[in-house]
C-alpha atoms as a PDB file:
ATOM      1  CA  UNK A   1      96.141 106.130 130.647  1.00  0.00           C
ATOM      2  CA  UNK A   2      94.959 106.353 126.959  1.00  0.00           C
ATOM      3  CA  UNK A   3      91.391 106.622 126.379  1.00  0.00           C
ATOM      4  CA  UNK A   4      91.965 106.997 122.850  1.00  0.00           C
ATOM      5  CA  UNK A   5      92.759 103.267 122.851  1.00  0.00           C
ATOM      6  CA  UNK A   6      88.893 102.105 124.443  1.00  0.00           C
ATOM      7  CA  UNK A   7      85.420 102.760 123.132  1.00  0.00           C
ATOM      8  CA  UNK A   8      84.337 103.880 126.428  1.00  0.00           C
ATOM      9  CA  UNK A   9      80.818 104.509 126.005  1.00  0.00           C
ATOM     10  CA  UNK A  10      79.429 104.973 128.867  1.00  0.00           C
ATOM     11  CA  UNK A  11      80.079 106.359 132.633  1.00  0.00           C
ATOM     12  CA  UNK A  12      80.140 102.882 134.150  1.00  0.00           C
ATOM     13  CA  UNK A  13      82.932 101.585 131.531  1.00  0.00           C
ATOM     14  CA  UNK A  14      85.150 104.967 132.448  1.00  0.00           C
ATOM     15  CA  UNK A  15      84.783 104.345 135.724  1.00  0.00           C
ATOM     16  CA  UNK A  16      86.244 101.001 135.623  1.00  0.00           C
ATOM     17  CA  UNK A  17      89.063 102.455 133.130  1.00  0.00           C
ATOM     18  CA  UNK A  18      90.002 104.982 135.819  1.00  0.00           C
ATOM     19  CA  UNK A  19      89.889 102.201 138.629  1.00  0.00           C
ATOM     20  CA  UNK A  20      92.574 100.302 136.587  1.00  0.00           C
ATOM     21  CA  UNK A  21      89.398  97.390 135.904  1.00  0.00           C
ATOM     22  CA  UNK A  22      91.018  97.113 132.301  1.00  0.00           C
ATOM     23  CA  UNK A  23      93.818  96.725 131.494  1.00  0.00           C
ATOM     24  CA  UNK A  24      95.663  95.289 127.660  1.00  0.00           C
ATOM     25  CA  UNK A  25      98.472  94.094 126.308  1.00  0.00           C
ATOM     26  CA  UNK A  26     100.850  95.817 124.128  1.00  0.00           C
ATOM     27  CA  UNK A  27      99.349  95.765 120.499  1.00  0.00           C
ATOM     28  CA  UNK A  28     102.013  95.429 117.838  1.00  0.00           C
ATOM     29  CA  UNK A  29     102.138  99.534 117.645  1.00  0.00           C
ATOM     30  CA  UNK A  30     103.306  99.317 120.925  1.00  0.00           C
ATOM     31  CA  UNK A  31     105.660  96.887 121.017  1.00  0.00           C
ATOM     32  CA  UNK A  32     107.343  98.567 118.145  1.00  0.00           C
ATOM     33  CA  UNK A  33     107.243 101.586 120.169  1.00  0.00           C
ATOM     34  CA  UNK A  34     108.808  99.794 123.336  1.00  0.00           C
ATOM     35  CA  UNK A  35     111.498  99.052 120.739  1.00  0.00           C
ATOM     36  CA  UNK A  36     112.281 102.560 119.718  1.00  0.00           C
ATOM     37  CA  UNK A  37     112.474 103.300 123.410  1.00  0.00           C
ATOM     38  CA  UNK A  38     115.362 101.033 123.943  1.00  0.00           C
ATOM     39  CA  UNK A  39     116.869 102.157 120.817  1.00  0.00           C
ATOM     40  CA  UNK A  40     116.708 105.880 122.640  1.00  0.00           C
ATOM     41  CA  UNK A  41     118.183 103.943 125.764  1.00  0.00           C
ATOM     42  CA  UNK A  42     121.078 101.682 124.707  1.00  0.00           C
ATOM     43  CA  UNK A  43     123.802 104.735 124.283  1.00  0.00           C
ATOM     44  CA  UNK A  44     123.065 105.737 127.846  1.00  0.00           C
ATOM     45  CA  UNK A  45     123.743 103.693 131.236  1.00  0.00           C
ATOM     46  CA  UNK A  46     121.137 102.609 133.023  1.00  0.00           C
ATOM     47  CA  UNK A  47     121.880 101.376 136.278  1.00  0.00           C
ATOM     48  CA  UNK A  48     118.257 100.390 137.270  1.00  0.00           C
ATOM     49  CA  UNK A  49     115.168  99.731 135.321  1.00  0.00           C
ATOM     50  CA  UNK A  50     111.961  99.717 137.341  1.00  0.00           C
ATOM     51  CA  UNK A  51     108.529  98.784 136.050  1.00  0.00           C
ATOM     52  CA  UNK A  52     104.890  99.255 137.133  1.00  0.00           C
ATOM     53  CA  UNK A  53     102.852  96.001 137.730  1.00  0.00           C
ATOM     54  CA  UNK A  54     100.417  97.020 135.249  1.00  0.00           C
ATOM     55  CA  UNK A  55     100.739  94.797 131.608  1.00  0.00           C
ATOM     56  CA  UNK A  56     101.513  97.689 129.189  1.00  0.00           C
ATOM     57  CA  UNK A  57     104.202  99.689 131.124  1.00  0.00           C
ATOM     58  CA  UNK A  58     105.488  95.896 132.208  1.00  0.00           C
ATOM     59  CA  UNK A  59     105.596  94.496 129.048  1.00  0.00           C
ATOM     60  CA  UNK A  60     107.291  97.879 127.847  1.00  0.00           C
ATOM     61  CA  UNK A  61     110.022  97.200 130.490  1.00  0.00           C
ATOM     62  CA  UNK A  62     110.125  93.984 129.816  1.00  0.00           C
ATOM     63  CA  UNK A  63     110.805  94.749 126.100  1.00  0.00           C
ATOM     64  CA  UNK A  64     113.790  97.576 127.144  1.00  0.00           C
ATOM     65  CA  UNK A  65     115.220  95.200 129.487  1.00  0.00           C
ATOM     66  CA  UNK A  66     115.548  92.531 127.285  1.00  0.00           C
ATOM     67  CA  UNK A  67     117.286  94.210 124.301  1.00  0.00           C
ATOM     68  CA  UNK A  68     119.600  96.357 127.273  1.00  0.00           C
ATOM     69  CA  UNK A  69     120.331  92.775 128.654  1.00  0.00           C
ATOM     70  CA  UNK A  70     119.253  93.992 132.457  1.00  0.00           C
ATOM     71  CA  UNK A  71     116.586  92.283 134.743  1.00  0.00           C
ATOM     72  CA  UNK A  72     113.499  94.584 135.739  1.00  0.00           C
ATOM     73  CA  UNK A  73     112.290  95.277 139.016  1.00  0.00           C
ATOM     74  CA  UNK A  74     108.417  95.646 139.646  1.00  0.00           C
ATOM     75  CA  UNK A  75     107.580  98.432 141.571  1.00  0.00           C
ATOM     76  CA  UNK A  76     103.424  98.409 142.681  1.00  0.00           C
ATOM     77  CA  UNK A  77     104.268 101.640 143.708  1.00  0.00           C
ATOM     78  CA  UNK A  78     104.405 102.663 140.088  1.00  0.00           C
ATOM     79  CA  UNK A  79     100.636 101.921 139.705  1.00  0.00           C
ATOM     80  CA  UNK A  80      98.468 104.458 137.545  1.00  0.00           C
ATOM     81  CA  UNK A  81      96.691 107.114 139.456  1.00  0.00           C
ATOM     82  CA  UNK A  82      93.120 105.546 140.536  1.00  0.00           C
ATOM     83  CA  UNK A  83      90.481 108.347 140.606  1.00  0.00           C
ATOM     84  CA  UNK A  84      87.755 106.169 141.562  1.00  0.00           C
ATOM     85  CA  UNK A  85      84.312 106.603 140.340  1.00  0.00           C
ATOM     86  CA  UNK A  86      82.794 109.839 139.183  1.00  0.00           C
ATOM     87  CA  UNK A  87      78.617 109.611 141.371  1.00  0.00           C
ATOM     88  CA  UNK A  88      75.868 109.449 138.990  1.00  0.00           C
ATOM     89  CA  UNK A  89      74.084 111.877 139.537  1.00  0.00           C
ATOM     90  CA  UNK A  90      77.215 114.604 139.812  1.00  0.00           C
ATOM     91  CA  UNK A  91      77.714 116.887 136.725  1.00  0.00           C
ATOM     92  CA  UNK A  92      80.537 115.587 135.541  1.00  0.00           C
ATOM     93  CA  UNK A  93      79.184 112.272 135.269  1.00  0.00           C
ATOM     94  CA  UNK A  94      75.765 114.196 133.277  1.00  0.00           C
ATOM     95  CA  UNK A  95      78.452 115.554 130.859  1.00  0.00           C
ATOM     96  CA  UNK A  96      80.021 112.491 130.157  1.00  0.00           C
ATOM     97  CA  UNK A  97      77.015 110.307 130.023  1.00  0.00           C
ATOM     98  CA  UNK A  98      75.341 112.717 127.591  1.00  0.00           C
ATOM     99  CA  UNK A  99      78.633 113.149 124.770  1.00  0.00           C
ATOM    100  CA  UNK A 100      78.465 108.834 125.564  1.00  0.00           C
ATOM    101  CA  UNK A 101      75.233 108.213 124.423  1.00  0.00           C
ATOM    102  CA  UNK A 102      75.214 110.875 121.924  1.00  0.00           C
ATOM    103  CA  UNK A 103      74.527 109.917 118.068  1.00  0.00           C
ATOM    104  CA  UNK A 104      77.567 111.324 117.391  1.00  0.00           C
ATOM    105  CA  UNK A 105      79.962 109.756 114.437  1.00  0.00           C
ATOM    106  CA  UNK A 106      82.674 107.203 116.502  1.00  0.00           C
ATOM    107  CA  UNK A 107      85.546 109.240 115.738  1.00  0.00           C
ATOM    108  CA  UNK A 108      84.519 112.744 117.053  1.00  0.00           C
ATOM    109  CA  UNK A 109      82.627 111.038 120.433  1.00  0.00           C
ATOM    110  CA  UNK A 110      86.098 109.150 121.146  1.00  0.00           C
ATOM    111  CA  UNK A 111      87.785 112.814 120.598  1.00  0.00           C
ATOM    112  CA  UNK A 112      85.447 114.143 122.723  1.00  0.00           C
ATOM    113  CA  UNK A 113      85.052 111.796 125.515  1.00  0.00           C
ATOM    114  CA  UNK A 114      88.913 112.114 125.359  1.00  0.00           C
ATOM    115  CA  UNK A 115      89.250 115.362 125.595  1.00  0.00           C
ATOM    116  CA  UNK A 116      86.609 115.884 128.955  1.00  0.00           C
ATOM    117  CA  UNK A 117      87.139 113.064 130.943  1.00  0.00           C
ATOM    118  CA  UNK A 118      91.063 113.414 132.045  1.00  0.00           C
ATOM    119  CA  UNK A 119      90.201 116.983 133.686  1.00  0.00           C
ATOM    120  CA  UNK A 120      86.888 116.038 134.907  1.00  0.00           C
ATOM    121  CA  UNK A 121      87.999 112.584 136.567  1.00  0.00           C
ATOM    122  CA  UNK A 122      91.034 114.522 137.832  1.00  0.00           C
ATOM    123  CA  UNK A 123      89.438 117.725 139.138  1.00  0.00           C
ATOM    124  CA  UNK A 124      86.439 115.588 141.084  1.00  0.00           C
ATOM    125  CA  UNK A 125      89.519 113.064 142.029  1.00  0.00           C
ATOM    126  CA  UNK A 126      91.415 116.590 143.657  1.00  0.00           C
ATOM    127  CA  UNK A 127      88.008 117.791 145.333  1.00  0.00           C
ATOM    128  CA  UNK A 128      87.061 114.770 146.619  1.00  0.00           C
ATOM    129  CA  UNK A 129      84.195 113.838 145.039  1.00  0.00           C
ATOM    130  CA  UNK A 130      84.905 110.465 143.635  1.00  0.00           C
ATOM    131  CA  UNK A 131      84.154 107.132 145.199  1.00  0.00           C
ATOM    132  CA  UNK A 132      86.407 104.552 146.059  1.00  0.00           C
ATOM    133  CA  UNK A 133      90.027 105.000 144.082  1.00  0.00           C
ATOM    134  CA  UNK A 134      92.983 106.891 146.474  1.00  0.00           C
ATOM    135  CA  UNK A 135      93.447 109.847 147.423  1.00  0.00           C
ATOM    136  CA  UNK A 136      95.752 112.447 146.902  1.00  0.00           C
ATOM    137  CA  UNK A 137      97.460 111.844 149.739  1.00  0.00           C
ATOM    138  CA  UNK A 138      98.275 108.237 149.372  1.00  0.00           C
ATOM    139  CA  UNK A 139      99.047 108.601 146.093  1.00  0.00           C
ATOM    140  CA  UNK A 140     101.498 111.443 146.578  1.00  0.00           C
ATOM    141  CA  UNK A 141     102.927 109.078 149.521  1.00  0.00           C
ATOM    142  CA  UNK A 142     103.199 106.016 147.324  1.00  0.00           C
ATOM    143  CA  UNK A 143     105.565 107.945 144.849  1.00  0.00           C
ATOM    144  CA  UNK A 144     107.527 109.551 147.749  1.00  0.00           C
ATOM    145  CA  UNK A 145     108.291 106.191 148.849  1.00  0.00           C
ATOM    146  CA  UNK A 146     109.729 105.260 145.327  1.00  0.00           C
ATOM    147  CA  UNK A 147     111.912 108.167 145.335  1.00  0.00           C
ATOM    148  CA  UNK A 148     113.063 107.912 148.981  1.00  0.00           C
ATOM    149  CA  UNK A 149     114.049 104.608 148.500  1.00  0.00           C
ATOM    150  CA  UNK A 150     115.780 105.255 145.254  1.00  0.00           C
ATOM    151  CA  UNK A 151     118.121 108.031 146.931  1.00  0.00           C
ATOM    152  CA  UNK A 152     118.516 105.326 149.451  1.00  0.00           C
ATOM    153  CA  UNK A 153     119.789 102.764 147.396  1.00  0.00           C
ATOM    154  CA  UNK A 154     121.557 104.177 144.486  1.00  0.00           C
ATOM    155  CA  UNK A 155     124.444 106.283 143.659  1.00  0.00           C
ATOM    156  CA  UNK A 156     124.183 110.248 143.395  1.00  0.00           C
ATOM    157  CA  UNK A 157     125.378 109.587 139.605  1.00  0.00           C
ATOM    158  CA  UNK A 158     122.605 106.415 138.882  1.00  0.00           C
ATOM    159  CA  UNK A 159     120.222 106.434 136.175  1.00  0.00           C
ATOM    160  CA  UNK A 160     116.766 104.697 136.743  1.00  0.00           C
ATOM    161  CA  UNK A 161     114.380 103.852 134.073  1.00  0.00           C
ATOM    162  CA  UNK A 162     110.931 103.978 135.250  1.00  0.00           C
ATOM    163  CA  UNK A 163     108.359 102.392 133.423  1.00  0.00           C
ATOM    164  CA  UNK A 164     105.011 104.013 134.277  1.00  0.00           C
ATOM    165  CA  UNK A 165     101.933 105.899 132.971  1.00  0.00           C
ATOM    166  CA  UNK A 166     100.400 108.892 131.559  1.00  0.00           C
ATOM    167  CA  UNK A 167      98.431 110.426 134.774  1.00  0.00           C
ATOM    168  CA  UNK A 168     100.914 109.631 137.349  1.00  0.00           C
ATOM    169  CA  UNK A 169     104.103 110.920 135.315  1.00  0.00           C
ATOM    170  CA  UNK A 170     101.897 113.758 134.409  1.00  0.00           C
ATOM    171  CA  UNK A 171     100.966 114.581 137.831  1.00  0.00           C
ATOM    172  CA  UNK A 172     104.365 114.236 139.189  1.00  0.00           C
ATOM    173  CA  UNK A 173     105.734 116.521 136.308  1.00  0.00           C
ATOM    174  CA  UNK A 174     102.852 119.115 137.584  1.00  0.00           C
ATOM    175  CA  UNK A 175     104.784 118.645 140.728  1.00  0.00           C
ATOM    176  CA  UNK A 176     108.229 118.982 139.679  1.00  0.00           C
ATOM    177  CA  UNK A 177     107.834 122.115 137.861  1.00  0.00           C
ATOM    178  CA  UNK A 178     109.407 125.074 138.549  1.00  0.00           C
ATOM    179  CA  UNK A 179     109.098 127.335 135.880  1.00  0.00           C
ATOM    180  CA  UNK A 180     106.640 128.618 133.858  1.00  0.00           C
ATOM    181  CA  UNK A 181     107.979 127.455 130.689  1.00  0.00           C
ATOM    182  CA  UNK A 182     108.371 123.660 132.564  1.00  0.00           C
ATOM    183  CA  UNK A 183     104.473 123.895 133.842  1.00  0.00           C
ATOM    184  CA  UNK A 184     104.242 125.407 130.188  1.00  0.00           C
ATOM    185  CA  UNK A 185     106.064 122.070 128.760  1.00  0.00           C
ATOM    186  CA  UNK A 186     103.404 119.517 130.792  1.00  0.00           C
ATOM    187  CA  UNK A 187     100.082 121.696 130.453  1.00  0.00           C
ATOM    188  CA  UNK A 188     101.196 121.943 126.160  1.00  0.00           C
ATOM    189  CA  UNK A 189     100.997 117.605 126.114  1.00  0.00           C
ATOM    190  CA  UNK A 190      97.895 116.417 128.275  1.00  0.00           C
ATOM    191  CA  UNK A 191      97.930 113.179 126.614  1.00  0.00           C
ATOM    192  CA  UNK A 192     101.452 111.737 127.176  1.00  0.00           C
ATOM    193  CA  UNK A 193     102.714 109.247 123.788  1.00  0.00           C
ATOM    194  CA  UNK A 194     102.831 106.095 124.696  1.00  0.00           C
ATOM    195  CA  UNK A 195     107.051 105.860 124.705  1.00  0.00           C
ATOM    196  CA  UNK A 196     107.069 108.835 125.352  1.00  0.00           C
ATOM    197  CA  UNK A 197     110.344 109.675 127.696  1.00  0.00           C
ATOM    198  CA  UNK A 198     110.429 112.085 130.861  1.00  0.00           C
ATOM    199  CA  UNK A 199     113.788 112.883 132.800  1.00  0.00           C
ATOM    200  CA  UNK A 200     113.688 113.741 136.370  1.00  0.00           C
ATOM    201  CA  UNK A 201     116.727 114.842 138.478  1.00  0.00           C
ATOM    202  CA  UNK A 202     117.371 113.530 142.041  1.00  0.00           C
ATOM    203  CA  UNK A 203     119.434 115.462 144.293  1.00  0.00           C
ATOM    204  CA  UNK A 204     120.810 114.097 147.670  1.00  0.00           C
ATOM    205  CA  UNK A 205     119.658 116.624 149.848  1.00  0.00           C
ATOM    206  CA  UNK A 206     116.282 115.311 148.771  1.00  0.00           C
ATOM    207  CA  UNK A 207     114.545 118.104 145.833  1.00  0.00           C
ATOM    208  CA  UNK A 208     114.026 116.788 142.594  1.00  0.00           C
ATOM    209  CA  UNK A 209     113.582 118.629 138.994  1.00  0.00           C
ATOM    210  CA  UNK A 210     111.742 118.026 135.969  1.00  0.00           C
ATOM    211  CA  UNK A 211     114.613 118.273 132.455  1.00  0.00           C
ATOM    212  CA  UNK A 212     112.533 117.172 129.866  1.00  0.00           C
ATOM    213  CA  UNK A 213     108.431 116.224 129.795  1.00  0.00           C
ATOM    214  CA  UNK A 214     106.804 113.582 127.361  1.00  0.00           C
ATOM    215  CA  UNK A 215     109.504 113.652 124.606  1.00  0.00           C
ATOM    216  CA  UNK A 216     108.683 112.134 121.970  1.00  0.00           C
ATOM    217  CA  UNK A 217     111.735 112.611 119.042  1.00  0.00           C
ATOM    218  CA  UNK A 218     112.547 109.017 119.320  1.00  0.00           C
ATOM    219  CA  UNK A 219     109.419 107.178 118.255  1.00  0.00           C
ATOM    220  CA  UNK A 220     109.246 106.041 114.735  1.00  0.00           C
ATOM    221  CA  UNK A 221     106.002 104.931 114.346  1.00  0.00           C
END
């Protein structure tokens, strides 16, 4: 989820971003990026590529798969997180209503509104006081399922490509880590680059690690 891409300018239209209301397609920046992700991906085997429903992670699948010559599976699974709605009359909703509607030049208030709304969404998602949306529960049960049936279904040795977004791989990296210097390596890169490539490593016995976060070497543009 990029809300440097959207003029959000007021609560109402973040609310609908964070409810998945919006959604684009791939700009030309992107595609190009989609591009230097298969690059990244064609000297390693994939055995499985896997691809939220959502149009810019599935068009960015659909761009890998194509130049790796393999077919895509759509996972609805893989949706972003959905906070739900911030109320209007709670604080963080004040907060963000006020920087919205401030005179402030474009680029600063996008910076801004950028820069509060992931943690304020996310910590009112956590302490449930957002409306409508999941919760954490179903969506840490939604990604379990993905995972269980991948160590199901493939091969202890398998690579899956997962095609997903910036708050769910974010959370699950949150998750994942460890170590200090992996929670370090999530908490240092908020905003995940779009292309940007995580690795995660199943085990059998069912644990799973985080090896790299958000990496983002590969990326030309």
């Amino acid at each position: 989820m990029d809300l440097r891409a959207h003029d959000a300018r007021d609560v109402d239209a973040l609310n609908r971003l964070f409810s998945q209301e919006v959604q684009g397609s791939l700009t030309d920046r992107g595609r190009r990026e989609a591009a230097d992700v298969a690059r990244a991906l064609a000297d390693r085997r994939i055995d499985l590529l896997m691809s939220s429903p959502l149009v810019r992670a599935r068009e960015t699948g659909e761009v890998v798969a194509a130049a790796l010559g393999r077919e895509l599976e759509i996972r609805p699974e893989l949706v972003e997180l959905r906070t739900g709605a911030l109320h209007p009359e709670s604080r963080s909703a004040r907060i963000i209503g006020a920087v919205a509607r401030s005179r402030w030049p474009a680029g600063p208030k996008r910076a801004a509104l950028s820069a509060l709304t992931v943690p304020l969404y996310f910590r009112a998602w956590r302490g449930g006081r957002t409306t409508g949306g999941e919760s954490p529960a179903e969506f840490e049960g939604r990604v379990t399922r993905v995972f269980d049936d991948l160590r199901t279904r493939m091969r202890a040795d398998d690579v899956i490509a997962l095609f997903a977004h910036g708050y769910l791989i974010a959370s699950l990296a949150l998750r994942l880590a460890n170590t200090p210097r992996q929670r370090l390596m999530v908490w240092r890169k908020p905003y995940i680059p779009n292309g940007g490539i995580t690795e995660i490593e199943l085990s059998p016995s069912g644990s799973a690690e985080l090896v790299t976060y958000a990496e983002s070497r590969h990326l030309r543009a």
